[in-house]
PDB file of N, CA and C in Angstrom:
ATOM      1  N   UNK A   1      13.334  -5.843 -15.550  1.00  0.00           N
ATOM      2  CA  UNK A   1      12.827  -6.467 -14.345  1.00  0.00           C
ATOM      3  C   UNK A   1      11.366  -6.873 -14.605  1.00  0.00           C
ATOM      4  N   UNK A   2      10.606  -8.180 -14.023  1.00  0.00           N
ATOM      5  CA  UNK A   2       9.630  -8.572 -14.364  1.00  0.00           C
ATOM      6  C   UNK A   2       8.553  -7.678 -13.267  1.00  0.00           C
ATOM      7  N   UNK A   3       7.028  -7.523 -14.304  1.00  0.00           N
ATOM      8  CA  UNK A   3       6.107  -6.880 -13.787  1.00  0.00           C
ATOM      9  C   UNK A   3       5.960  -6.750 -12.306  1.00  0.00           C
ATOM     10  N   UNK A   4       5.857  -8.599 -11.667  1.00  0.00           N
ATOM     11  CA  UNK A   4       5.326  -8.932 -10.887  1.00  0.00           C
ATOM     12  C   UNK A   4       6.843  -8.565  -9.692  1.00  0.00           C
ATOM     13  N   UNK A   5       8.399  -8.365 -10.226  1.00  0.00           N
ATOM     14  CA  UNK A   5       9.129  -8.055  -9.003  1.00  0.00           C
ATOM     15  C   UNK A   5       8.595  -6.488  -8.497  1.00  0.00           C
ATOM     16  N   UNK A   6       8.437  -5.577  -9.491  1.00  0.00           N
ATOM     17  CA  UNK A   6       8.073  -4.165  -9.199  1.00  0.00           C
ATOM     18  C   UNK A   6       6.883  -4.141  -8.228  1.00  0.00           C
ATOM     19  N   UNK A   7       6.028  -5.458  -7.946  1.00  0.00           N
ATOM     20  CA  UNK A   7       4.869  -5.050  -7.274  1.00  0.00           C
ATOM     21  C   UNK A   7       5.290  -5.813  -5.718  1.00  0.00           C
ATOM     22  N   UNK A   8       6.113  -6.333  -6.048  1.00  0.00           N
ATOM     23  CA  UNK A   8       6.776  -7.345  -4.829  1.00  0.00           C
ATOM     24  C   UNK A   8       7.256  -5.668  -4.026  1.00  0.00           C
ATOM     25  N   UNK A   9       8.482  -5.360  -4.495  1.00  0.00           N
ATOM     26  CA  UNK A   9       8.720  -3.843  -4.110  1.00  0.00           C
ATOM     27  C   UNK A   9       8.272  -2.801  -3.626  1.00  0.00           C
ATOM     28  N   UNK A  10       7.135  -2.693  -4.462  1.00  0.00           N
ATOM     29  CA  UNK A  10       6.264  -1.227  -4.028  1.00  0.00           C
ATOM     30  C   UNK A  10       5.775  -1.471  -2.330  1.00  0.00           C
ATOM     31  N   UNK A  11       4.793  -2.963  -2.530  1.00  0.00           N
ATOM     32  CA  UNK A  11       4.189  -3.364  -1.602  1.00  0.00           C
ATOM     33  C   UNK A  11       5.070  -3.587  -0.485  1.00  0.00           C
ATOM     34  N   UNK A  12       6.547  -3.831  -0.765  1.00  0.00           N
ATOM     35  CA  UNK A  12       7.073  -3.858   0.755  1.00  0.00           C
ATOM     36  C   UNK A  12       7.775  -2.425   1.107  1.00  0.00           C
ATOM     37  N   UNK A  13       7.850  -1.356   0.329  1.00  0.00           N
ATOM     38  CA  UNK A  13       7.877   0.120   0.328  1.00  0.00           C
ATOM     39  C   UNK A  13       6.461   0.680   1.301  1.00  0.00           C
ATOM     40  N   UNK A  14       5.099   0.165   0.417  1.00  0.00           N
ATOM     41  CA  UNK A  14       4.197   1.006   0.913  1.00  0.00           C
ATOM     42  C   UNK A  14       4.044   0.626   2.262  1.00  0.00           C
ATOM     43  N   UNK A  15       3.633  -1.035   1.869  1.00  0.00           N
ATOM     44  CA  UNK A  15       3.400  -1.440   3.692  1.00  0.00           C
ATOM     45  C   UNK A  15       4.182  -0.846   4.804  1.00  0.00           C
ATOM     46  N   UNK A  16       6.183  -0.906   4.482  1.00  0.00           N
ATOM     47  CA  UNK A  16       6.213  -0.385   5.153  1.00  0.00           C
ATOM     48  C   UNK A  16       6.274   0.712   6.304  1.00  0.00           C
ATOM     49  N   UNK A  17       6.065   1.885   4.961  1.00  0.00           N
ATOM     50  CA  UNK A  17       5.651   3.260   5.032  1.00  0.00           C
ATOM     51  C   UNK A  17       4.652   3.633   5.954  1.00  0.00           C
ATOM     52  N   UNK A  18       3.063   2.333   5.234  1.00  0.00           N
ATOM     53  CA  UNK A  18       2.003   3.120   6.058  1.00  0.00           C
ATOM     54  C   UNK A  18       2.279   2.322   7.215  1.00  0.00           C
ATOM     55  N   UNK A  19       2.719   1.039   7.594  1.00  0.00           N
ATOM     56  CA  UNK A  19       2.939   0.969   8.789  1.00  0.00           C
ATOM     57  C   UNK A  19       3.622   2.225  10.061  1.00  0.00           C
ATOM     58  N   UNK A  20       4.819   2.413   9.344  1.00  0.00           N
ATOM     59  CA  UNK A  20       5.074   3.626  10.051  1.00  0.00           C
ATOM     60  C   UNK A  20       4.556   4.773  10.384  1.00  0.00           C
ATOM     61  N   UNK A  21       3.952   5.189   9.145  1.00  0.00           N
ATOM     62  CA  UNK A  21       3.097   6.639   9.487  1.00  0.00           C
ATOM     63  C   UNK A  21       1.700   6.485  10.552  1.00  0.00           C
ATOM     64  N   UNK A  22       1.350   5.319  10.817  1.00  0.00           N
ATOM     65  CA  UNK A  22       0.222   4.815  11.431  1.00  0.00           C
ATOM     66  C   UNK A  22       0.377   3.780  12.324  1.00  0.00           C
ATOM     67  N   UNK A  23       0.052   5.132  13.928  1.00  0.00           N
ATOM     68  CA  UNK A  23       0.882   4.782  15.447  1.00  0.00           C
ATOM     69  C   UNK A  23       0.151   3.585  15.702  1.00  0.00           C
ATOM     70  N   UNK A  24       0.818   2.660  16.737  1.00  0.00           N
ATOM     71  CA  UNK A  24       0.264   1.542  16.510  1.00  0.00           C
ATOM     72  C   UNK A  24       0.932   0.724  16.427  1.00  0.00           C
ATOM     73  N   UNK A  25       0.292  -0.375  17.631  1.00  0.00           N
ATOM     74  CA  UNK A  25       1.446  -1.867  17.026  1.00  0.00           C
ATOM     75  C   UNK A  25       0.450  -2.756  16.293  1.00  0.00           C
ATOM     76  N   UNK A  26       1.745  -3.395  15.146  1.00  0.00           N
ATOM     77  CA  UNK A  26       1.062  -4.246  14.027  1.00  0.00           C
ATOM     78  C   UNK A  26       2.090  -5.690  14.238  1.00  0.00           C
ATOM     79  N   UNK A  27       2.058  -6.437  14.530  1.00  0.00           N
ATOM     80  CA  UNK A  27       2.686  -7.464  14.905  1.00  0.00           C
ATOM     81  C   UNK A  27       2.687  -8.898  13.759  1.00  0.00           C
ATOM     82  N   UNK A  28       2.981  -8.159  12.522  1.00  0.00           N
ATOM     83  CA  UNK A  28       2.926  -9.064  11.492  1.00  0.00           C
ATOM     84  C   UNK A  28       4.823  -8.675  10.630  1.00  0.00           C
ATOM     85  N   UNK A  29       4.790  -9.909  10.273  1.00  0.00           N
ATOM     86  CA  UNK A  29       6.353 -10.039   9.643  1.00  0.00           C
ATOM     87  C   UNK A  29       6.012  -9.547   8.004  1.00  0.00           C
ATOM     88  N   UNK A  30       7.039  -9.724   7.454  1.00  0.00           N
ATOM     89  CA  UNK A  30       7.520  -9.309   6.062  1.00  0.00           C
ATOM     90  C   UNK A  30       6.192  -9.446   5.298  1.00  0.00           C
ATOM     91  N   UNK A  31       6.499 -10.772   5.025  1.00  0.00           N
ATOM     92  CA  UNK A  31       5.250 -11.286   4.059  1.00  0.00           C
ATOM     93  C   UNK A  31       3.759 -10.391   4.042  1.00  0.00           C
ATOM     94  N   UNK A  32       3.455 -10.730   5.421  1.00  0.00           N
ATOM     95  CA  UNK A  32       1.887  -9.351   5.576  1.00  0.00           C
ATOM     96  C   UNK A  32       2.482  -7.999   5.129  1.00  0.00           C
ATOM     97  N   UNK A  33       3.261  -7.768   5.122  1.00  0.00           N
ATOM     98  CA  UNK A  33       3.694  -5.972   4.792  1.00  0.00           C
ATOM     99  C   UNK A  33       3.539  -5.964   3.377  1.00  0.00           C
ATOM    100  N   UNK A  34       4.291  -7.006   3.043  1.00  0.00           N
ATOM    101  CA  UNK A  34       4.141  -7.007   1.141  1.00  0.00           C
ATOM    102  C   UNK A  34       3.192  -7.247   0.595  1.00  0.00           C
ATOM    103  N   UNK A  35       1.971  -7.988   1.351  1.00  0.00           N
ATOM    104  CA  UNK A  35       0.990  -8.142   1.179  1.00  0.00           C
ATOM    105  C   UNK A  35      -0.477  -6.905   1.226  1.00  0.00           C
ATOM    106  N   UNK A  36       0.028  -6.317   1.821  1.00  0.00           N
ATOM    107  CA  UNK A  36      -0.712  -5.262   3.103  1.00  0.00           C
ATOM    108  C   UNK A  36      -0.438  -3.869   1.910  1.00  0.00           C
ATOM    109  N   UNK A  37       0.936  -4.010   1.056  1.00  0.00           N
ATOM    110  CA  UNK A  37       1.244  -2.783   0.141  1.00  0.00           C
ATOM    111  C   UNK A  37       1.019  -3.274  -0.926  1.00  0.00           C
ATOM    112  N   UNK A  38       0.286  -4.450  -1.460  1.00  0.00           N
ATOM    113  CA  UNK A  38       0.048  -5.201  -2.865  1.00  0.00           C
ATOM    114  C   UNK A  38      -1.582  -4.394  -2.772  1.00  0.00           C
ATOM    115  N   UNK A  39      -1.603  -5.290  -2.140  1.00  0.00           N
ATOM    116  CA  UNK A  39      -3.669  -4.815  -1.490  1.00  0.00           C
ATOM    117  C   UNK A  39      -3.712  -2.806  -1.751  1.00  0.00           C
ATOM    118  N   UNK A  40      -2.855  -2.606  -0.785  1.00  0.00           N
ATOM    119  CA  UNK A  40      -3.061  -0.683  -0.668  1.00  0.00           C
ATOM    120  C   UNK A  40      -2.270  -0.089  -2.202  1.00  0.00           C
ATOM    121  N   UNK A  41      -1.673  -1.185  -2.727  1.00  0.00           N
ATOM    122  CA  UNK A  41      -1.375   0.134  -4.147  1.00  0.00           C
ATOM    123  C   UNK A  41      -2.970  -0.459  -5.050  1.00  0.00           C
ATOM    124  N   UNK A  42      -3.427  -1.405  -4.964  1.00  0.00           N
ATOM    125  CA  UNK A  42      -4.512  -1.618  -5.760  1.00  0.00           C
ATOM    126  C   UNK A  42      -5.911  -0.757  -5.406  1.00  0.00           C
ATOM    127  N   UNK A  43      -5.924  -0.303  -4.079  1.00  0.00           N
ATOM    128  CA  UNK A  43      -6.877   0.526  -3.485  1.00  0.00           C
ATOM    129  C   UNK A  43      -6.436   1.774  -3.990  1.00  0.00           C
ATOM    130  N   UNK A  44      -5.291   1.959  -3.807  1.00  0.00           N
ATOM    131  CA  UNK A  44      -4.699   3.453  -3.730  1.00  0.00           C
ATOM    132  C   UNK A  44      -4.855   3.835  -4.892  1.00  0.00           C
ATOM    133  N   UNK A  45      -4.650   2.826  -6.355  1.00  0.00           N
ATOM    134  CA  UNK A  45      -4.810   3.024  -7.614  1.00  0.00           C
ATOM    135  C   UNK A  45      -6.108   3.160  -8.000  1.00  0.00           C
ATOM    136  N   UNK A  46      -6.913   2.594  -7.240  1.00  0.00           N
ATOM    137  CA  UNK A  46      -8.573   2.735  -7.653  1.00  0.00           C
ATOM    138  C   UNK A  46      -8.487   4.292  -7.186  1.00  0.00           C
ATOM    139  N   UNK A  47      -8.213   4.530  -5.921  1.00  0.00           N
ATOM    140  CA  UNK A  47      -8.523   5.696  -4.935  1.00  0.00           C
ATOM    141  C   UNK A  47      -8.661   7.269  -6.059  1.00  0.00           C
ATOM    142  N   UNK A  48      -7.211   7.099  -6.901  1.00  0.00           N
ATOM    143  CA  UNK A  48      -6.307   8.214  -7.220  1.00  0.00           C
ATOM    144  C   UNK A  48      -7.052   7.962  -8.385  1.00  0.00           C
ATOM    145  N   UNK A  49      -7.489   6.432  -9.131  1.00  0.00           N
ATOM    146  CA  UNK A  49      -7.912   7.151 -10.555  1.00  0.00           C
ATOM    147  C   UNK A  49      -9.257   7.873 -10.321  1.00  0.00           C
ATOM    148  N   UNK A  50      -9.904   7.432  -9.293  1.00  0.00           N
ATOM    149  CA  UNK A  50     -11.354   7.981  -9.305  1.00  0.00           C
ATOM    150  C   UNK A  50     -11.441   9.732  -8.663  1.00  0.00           C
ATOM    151  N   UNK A  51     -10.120   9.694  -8.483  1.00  0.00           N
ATOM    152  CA  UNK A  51     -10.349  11.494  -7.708  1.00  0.00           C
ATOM    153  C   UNK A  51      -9.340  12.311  -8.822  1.00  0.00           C
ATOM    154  N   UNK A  52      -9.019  11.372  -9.508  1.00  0.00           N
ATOM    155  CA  UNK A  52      -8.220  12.344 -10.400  1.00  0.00           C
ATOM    156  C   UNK A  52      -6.256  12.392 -10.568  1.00  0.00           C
ATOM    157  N   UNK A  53      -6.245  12.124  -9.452  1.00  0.00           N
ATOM    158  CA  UNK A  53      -4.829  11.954  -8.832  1.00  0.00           C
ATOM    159  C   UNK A  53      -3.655  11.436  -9.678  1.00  0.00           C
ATOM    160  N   UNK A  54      -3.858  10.335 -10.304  1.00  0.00           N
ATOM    161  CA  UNK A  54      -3.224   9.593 -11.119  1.00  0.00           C
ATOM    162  C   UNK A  54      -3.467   8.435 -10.835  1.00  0.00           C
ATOM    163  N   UNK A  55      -2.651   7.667 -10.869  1.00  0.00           N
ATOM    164  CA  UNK A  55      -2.875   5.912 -10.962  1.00  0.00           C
ATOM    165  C   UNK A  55      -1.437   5.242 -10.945  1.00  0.00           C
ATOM    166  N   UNK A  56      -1.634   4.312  -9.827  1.00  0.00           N
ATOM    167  CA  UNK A  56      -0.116   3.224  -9.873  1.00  0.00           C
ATOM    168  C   UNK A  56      -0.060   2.354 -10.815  1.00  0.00           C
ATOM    169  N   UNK A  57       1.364   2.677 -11.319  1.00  0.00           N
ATOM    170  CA  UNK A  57       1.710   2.040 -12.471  1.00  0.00           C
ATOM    171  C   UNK A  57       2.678   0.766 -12.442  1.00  0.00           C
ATOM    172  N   UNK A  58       2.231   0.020 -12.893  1.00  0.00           N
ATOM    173  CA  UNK A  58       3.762  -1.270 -12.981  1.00  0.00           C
ATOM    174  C   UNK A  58       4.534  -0.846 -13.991  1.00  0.00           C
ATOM    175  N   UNK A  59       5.908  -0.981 -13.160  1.00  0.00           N
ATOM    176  CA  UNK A  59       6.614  -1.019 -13.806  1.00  0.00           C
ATOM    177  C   UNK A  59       7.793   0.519 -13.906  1.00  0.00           C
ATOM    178  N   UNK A  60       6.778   1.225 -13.075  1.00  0.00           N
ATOM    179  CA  UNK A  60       6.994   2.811 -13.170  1.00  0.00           C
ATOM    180  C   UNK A  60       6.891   3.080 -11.603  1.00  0.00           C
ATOM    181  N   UNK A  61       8.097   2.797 -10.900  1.00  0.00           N
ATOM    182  CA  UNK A  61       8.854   3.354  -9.943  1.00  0.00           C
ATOM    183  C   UNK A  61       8.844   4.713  -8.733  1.00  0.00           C
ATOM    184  N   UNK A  62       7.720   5.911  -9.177  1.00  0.00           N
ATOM    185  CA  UNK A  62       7.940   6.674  -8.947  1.00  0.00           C
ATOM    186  C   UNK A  62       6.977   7.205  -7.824  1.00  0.00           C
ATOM    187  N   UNK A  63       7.461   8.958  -7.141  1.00  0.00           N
ATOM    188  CA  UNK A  63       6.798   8.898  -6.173  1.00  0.00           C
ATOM    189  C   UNK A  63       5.216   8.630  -5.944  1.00  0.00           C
ATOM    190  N   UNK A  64       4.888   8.922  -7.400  1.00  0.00           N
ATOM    191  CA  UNK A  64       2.898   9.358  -7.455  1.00  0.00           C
ATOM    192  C   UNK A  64       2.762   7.821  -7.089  1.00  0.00           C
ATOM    193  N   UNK A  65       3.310   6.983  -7.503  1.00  0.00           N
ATOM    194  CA  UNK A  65       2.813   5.132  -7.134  1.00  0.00           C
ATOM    195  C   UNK A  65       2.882   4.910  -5.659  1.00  0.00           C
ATOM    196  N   UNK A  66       4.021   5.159  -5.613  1.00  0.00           N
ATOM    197  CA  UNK A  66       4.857   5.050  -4.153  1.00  0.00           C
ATOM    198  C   UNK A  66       3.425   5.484  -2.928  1.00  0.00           C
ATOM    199  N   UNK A  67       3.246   6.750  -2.996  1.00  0.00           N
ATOM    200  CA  UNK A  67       2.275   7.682  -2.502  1.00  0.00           C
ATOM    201  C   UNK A  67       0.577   7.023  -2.374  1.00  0.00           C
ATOM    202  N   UNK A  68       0.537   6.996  -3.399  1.00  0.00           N
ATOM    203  CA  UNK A  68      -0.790   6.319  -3.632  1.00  0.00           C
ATOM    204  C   UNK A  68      -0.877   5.146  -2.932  1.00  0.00           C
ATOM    205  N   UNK A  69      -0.333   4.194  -3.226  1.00  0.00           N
ATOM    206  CA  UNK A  69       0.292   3.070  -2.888  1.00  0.00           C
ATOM    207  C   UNK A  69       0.232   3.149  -1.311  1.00  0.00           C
ATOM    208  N   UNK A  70       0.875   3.774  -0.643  1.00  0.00           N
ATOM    209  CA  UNK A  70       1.168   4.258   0.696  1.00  0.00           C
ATOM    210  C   UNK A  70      -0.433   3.966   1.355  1.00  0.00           C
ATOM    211  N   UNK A  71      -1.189   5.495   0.712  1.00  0.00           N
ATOM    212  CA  UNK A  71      -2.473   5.969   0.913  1.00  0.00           C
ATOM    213  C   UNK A  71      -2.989   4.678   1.069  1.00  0.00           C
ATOM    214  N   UNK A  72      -3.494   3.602   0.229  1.00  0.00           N
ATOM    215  CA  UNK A  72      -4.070   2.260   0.120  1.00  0.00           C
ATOM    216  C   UNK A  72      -3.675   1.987   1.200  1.00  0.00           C
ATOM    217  N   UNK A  73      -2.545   1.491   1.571  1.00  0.00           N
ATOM    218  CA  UNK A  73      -2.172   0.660   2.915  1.00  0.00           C
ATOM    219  C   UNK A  73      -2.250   1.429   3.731  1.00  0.00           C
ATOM    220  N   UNK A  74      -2.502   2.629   4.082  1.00  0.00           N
ATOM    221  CA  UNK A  74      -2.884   3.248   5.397  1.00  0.00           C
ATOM    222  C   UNK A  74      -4.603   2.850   5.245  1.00  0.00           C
ATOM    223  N   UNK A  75      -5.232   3.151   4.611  1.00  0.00           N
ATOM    224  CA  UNK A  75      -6.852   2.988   4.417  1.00  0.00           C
ATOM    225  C   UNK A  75      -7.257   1.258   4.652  1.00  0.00           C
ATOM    226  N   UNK A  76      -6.368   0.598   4.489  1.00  0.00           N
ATOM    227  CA  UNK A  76      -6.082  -0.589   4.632  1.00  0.00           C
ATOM    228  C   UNK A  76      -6.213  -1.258   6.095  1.00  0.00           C
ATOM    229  N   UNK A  77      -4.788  -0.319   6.363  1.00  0.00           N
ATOM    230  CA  UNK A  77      -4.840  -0.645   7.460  1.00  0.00           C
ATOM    231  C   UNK A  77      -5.828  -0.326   9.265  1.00  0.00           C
ATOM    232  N   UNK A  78      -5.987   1.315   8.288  1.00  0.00           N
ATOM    233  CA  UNK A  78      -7.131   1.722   9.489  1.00  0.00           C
ATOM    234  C   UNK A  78      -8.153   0.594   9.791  1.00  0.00           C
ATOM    235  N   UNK A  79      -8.580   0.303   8.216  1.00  0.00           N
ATOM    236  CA  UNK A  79      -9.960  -0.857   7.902  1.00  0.00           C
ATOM    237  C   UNK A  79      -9.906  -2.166   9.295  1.00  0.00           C
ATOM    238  N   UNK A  80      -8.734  -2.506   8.831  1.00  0.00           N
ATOM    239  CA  UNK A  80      -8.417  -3.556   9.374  1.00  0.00           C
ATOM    240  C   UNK A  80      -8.408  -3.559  10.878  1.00  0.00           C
ATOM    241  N   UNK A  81      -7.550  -2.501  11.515  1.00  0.00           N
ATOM    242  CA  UNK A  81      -7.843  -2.349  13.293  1.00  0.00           C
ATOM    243  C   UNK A  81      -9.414  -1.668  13.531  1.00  0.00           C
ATOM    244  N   UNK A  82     -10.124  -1.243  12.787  1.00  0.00           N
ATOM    245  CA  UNK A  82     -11.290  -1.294  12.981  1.00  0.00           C
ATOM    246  C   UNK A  82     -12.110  -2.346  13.203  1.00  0.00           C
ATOM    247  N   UNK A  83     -12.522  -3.243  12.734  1.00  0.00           N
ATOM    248  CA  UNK A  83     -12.991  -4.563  11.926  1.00  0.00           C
ATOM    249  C   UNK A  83     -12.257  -5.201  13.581  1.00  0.00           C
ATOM    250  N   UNK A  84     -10.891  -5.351  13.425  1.00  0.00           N
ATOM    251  CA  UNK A  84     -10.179  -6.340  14.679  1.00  0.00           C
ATOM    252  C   UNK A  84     -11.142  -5.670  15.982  1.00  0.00           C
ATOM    253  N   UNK A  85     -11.431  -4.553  16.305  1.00  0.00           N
ATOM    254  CA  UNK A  85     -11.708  -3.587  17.344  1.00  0.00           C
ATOM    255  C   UNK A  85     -13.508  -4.444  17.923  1.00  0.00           C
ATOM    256  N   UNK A  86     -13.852  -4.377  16.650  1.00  0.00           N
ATOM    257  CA  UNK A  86     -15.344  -5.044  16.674  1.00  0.00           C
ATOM    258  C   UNK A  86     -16.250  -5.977  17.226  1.00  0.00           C
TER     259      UNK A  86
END
């Protein structure tokens, strides 16, 4: 499978994860979610290499990405209804 489908994936995994875990209406379709979990695994991957955690991997499927990944798009998303709030 190519690099770029695995990140298509994650990102519509994470988005729609941290959407869920984080109450709240978000009134955006597909595309922003995949977008929203592209953005939060690249945060989440900065996040985790700088604390130690590990790091999201392409290509590599698993929960530590998934997670991380997640983390980003929740931090993401807080950012974002903050910022809108303003």
């Amino acid at each position: 499978m190519p690099p770029w489908l695995y990140w298509i994936l994650l990102g519509l995994v994470a988005g729609t994860l941290a959407k869920f875990l984080v109450p709240g209406r978000d009134p955006s379709g597909c595309i922003i979610t995949i977008i929203l979990g592209i953005v939060g695994a690249l945060i989440g991957g900065f996040l985790g290499t700088r604390f130690g955690w590990g790091q999201v991997t392409a290509g590599a499927f698993d929960l530590r990405s998934i997670g991380l990944a997640t983390l980003g798009a929740i931090v993401l998303l807080l950012a974002g209804r903050l910022v809108r709030r303003l």
